[in-house]
C-alpha atoms as a PDB file:
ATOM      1  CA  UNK A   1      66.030 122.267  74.781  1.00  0.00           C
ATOM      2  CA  UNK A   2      65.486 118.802  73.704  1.00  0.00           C
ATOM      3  CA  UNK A   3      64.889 116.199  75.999  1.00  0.00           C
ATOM      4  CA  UNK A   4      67.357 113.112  76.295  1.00  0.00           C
ATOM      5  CA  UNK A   5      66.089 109.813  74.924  1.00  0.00           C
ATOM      6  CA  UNK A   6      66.447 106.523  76.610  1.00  0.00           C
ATOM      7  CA  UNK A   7      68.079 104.326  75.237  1.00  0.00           C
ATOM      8  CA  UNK A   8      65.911 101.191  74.894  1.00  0.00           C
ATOM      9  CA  UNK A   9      62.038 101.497  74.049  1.00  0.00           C
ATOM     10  CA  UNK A  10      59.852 100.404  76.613  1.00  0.00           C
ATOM     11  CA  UNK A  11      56.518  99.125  76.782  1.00  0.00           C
ATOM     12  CA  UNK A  12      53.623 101.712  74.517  1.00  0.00           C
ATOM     13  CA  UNK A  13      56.976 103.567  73.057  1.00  0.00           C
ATOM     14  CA  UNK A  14      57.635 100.019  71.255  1.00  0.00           C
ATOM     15  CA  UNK A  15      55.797 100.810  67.664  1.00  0.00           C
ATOM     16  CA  UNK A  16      56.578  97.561  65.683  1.00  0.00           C
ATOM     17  CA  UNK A  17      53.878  95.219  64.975  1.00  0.00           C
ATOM     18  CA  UNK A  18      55.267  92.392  66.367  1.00  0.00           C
ATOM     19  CA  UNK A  19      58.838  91.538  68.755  1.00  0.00           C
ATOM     20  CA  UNK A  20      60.954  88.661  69.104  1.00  0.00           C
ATOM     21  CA  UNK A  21      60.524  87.781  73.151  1.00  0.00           C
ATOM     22  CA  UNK A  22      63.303  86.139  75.137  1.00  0.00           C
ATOM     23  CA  UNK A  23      64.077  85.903  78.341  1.00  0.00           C
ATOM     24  CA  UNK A  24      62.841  84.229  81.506  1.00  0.00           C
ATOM     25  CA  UNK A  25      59.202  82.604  82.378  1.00  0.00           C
ATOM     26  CA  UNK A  26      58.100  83.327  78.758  1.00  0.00           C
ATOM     27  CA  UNK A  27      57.521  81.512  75.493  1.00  0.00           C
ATOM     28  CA  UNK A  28      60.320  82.755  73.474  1.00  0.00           C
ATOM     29  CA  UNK A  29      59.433  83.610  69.939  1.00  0.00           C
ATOM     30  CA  UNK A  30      57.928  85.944  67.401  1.00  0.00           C
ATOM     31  CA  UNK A  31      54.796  87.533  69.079  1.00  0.00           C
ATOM     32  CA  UNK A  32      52.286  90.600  68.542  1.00  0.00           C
ATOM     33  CA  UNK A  33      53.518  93.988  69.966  1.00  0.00           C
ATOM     34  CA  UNK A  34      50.268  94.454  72.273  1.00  0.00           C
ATOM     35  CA  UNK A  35      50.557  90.913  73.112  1.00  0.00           C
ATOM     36  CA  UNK A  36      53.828  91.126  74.254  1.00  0.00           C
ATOM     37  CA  UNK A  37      52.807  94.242  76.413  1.00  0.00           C
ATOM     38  CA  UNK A  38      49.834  92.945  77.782  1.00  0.00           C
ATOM     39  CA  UNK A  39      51.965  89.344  79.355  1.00  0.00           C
ATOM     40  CA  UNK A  40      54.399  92.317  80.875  1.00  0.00           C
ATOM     41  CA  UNK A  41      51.687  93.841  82.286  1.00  0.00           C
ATOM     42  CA  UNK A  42      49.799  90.791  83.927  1.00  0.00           C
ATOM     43  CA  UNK A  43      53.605  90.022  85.225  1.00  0.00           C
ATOM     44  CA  UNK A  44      53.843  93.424  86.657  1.00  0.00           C
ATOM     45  CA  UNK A  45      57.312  94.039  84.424  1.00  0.00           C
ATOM     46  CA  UNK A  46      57.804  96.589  81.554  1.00  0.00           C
ATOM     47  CA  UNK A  47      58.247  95.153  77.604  1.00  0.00           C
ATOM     48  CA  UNK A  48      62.509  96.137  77.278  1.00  0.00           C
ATOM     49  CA  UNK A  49      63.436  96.513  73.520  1.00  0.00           C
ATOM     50  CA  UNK A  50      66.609  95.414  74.523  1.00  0.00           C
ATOM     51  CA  UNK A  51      68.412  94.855  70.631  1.00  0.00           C
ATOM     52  CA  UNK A  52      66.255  97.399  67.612  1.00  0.00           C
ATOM     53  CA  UNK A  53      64.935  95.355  64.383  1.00  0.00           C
ATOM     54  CA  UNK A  54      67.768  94.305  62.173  1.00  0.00           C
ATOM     55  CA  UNK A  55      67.390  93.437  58.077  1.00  0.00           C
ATOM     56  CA  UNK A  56      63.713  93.171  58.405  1.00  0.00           C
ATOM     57  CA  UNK A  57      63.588  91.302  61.801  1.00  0.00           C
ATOM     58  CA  UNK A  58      61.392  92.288  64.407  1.00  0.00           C
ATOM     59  CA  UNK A  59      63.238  93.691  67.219  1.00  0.00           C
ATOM     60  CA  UNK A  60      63.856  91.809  70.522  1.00  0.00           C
ATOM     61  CA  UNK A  61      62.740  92.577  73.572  1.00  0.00           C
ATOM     62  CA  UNK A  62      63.014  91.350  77.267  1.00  0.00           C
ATOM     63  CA  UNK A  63      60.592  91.599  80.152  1.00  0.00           C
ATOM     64  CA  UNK A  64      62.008  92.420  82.508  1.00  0.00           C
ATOM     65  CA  UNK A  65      61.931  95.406  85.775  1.00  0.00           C
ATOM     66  CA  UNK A  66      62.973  98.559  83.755  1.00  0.00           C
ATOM     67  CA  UNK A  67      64.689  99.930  86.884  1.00  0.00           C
ATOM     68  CA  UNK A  68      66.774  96.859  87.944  1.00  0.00           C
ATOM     69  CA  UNK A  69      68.061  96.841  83.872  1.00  0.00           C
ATOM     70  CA  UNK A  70      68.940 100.059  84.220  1.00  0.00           C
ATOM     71  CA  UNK A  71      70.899  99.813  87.483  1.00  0.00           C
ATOM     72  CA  UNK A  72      72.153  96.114  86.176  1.00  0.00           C
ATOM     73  CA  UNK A  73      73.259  98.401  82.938  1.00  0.00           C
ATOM     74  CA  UNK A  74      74.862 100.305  84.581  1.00  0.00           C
ATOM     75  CA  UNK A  75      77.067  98.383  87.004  1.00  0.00           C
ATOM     76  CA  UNK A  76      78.303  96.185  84.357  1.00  0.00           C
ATOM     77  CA  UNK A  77      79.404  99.015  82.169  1.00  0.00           C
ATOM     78  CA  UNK A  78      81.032 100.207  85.677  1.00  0.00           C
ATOM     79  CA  UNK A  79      82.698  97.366  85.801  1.00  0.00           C
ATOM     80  CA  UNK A  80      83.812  97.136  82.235  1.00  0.00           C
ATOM     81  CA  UNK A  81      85.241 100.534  82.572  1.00  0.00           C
ATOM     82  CA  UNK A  82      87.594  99.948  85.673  1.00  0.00           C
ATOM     83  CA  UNK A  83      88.787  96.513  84.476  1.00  0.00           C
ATOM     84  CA  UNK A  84      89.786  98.754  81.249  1.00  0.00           C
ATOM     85  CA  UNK A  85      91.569 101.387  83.429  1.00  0.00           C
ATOM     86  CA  UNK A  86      93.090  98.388  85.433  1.00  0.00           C
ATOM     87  CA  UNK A  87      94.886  96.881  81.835  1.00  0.00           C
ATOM     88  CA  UNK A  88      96.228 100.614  81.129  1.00  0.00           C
ATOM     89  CA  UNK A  89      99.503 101.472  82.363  1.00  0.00           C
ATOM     90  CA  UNK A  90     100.512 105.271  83.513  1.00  0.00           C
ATOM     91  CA  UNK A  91     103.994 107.019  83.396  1.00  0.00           C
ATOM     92  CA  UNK A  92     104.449 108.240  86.569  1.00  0.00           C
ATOM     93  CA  UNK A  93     107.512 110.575  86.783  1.00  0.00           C
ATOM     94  CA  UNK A  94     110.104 110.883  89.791  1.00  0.00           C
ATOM     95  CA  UNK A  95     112.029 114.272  90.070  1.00  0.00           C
ATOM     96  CA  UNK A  96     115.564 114.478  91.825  1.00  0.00           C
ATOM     97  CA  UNK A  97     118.266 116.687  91.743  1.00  0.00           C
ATOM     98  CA  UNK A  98     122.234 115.744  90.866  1.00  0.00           C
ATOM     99  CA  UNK A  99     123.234 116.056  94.946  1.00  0.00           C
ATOM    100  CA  UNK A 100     120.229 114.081  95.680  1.00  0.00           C
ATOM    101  CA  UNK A 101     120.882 112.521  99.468  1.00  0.00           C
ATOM    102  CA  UNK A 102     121.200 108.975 100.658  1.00  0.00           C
ATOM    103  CA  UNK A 103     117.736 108.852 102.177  1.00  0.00           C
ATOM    104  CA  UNK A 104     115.822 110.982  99.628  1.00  0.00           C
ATOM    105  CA  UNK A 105     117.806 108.224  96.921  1.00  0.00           C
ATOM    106  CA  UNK A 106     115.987 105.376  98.833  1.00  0.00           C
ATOM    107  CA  UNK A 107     112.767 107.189  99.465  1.00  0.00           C
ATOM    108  CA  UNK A 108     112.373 107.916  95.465  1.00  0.00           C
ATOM    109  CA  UNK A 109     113.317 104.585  95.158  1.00  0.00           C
ATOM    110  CA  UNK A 110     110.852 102.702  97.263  1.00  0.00           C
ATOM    111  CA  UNK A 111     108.237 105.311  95.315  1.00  0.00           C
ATOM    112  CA  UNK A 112     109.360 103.757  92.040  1.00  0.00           C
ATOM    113  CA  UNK A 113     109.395 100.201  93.019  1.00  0.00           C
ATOM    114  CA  UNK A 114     105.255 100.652  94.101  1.00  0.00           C
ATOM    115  CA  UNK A 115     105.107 102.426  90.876  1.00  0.00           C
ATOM    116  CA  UNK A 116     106.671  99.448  88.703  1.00  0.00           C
ATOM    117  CA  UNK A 117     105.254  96.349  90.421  1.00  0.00           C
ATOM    118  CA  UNK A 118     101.668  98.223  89.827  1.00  0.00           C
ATOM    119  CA  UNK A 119     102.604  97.988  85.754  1.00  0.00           C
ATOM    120  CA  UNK A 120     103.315 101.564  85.906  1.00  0.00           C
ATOM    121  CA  UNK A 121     106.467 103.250  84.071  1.00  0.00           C
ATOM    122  CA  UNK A 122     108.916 105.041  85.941  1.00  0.00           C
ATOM    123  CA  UNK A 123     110.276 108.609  84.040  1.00  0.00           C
ATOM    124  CA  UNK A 124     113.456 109.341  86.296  1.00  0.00           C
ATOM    125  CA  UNK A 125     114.791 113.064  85.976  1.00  0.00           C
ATOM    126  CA  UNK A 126     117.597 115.001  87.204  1.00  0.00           C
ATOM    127  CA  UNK A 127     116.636 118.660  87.055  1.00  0.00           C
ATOM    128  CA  UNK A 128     120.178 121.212  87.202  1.00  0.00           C
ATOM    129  CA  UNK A 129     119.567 124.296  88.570  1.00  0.00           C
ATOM    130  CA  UNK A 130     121.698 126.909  87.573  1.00  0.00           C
ATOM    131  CA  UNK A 131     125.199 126.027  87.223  1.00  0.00           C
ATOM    132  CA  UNK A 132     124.462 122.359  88.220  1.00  0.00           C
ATOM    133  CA  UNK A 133     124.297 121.827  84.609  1.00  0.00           C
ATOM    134  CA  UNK A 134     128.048 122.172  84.584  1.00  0.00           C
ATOM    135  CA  UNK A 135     127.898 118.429  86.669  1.00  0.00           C
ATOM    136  CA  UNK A 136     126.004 116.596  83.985  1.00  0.00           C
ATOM    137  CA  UNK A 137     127.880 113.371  84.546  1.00  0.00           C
ATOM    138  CA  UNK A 138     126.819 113.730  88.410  1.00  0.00           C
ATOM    139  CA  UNK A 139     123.252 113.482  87.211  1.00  0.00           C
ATOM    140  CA  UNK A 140     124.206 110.609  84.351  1.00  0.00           C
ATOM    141  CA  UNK A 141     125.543 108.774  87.542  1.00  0.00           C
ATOM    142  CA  UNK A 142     122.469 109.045  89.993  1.00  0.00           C
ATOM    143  CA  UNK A 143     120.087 107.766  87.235  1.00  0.00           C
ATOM    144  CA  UNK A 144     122.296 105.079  86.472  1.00  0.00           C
ATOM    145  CA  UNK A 145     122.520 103.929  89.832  1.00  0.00           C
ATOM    146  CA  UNK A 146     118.463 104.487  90.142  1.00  0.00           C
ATOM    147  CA  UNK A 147     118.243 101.843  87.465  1.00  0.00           C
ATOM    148  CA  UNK A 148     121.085  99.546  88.995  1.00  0.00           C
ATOM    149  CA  UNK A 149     118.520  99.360  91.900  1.00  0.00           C
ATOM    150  CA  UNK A 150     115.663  98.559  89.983  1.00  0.00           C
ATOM    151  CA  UNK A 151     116.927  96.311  87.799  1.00  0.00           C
ATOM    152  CA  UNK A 152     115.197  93.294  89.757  1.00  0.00           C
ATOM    153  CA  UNK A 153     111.683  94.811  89.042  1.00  0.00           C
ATOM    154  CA  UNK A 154     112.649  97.291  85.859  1.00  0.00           C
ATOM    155  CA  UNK A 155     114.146  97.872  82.695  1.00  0.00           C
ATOM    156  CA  UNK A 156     115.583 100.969  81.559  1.00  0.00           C
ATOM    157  CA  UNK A 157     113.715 101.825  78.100  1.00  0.00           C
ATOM    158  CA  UNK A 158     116.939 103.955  77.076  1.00  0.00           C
ATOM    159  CA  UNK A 159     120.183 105.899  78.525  1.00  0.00           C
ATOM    160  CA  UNK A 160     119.960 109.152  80.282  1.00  0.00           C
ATOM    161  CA  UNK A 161     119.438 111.499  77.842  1.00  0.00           C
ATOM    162  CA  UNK A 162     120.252 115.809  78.849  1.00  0.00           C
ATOM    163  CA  UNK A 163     116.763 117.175  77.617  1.00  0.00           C
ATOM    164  CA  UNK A 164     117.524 121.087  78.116  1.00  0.00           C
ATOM    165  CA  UNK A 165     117.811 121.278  81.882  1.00  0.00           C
ATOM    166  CA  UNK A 166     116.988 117.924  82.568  1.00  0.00           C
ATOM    167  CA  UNK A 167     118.101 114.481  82.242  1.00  0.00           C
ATOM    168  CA  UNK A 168     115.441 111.810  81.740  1.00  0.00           C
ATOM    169  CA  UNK A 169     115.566 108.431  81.525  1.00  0.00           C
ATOM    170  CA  UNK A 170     112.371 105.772  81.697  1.00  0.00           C
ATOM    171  CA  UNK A 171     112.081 102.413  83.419  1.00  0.00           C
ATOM    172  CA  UNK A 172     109.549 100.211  82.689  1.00  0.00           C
ATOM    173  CA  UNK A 173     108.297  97.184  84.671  1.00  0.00           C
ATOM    174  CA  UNK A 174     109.828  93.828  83.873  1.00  0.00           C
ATOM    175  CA  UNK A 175     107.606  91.029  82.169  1.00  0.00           C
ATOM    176  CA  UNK A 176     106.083  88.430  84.610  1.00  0.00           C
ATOM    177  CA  UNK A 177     106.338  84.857  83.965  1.00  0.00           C
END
C-alpha cells in the first residue's frame, strides 16, 4: 500500500537547485536550495514549496510553520466550501393530500415560506390515494391556493401538473431587489 504524499515539499524533500523565496522577514528573491533551508532552520520554520517550478522557473517557496499552513490550508478551503454550499439552492419538497385540513394547510405553509426566504425551491404535491384520484380538480385547487399564499415570497415555476398519482407543482423564491 502506497503511502499518501503531501502536497507541498518541505524542507530536504525540496530537490531543485535553487527557489524563489517570498514571504515575511526574508529577502525575497532567487536563492540556493540549501541556503534557503539553512535561513528556515536558524528561524526555527520549515522551507514550504508552496507553488512547483513553472517553464523553467525555480519553484517558490515560503517559510513558514508547516503545521499552522496546514491548519491555515485547511480552514480556508473550509470556508471556501460552505460559502459554495451557501450560493447553492435545494428543492425541498412538501407532501399533502387533496382533503388536506385548515391547520395542516398553514403548517405546510409556514414550512414553505422558511424554505423560500432561505433561496430554497418549494416542490408542492398532492398524492391521491386510491380513488382520490377521481377528485383531481380538488388537488388542482389546494396547490393553487398553496401558491396564492406564497405569492408574496414565491413564484410558481409552472401549473399543477397530474404526474401518475401525484400532482406537482414547484415554487421558487422571488428575486430580491
Amino acid at each position: 500500500m502506497k503511502q499518501k504524499e503531501s502536497e507541498n515539499r518541505i524542507n530536504y524533500l525540496i530537490k531543485d537547485l535553487t527557489v524563489r523565496l517570498v514571504g515575511d522577514n526574508v529577502t525575497n528573491g532567487v536563492i540556493d536550495t540549501k541556503n534557503a533551508i539553512r535561513i528556515a532552520r536558524e528561524m526555527e520554520l520549515d522551507l514550504v514549496e508552496i507553488s512547483g517550478p513553472q517553464n523553467g522557473n525555480p519553484p517558490i517557496c515560503r517559510i513558514v510553520d508547516y503545521q499552522k499552513y496546514l491548519y491555515d490550508k485547511k480552514k480556508k478551503d473550509k470556508d471556501q466550501k460552505k460559502k459554495q454550499k451557501l450560493s447553492q439552492s435545494e428543492v425541498k419538497e412538501i407532501r399533502m393530500t387533496p382533503n388536506i385540513d385548515e391547520h395542516d394547510f398553514n403548517f405546510k405553509l409556514n414550512h414553505a415560506r422558511n424554505f423560500l426566504t432561505n433561496n430554497d425551491k418549494v416542490l408542492v404535491s398532492v398524492f391521491f390515494k386510491g380513488r382520490e384520484i377521481t377528485y383531481k380538480d380538488q388537488g388542482q385547487i389546494v396547490l393553487l391556493n398553496f401558491a396564492k399564499e406564497l405569492e408574496d415570497i414565491g413564484i410558481p415555476e409552472y401549473l399543477p401538473k397530474l404526474e401518475g398519482k401525484k400532482m406537482l407543482m414547484m415554487i421558487k423564491p422571488k428575486l430580491k431587489k
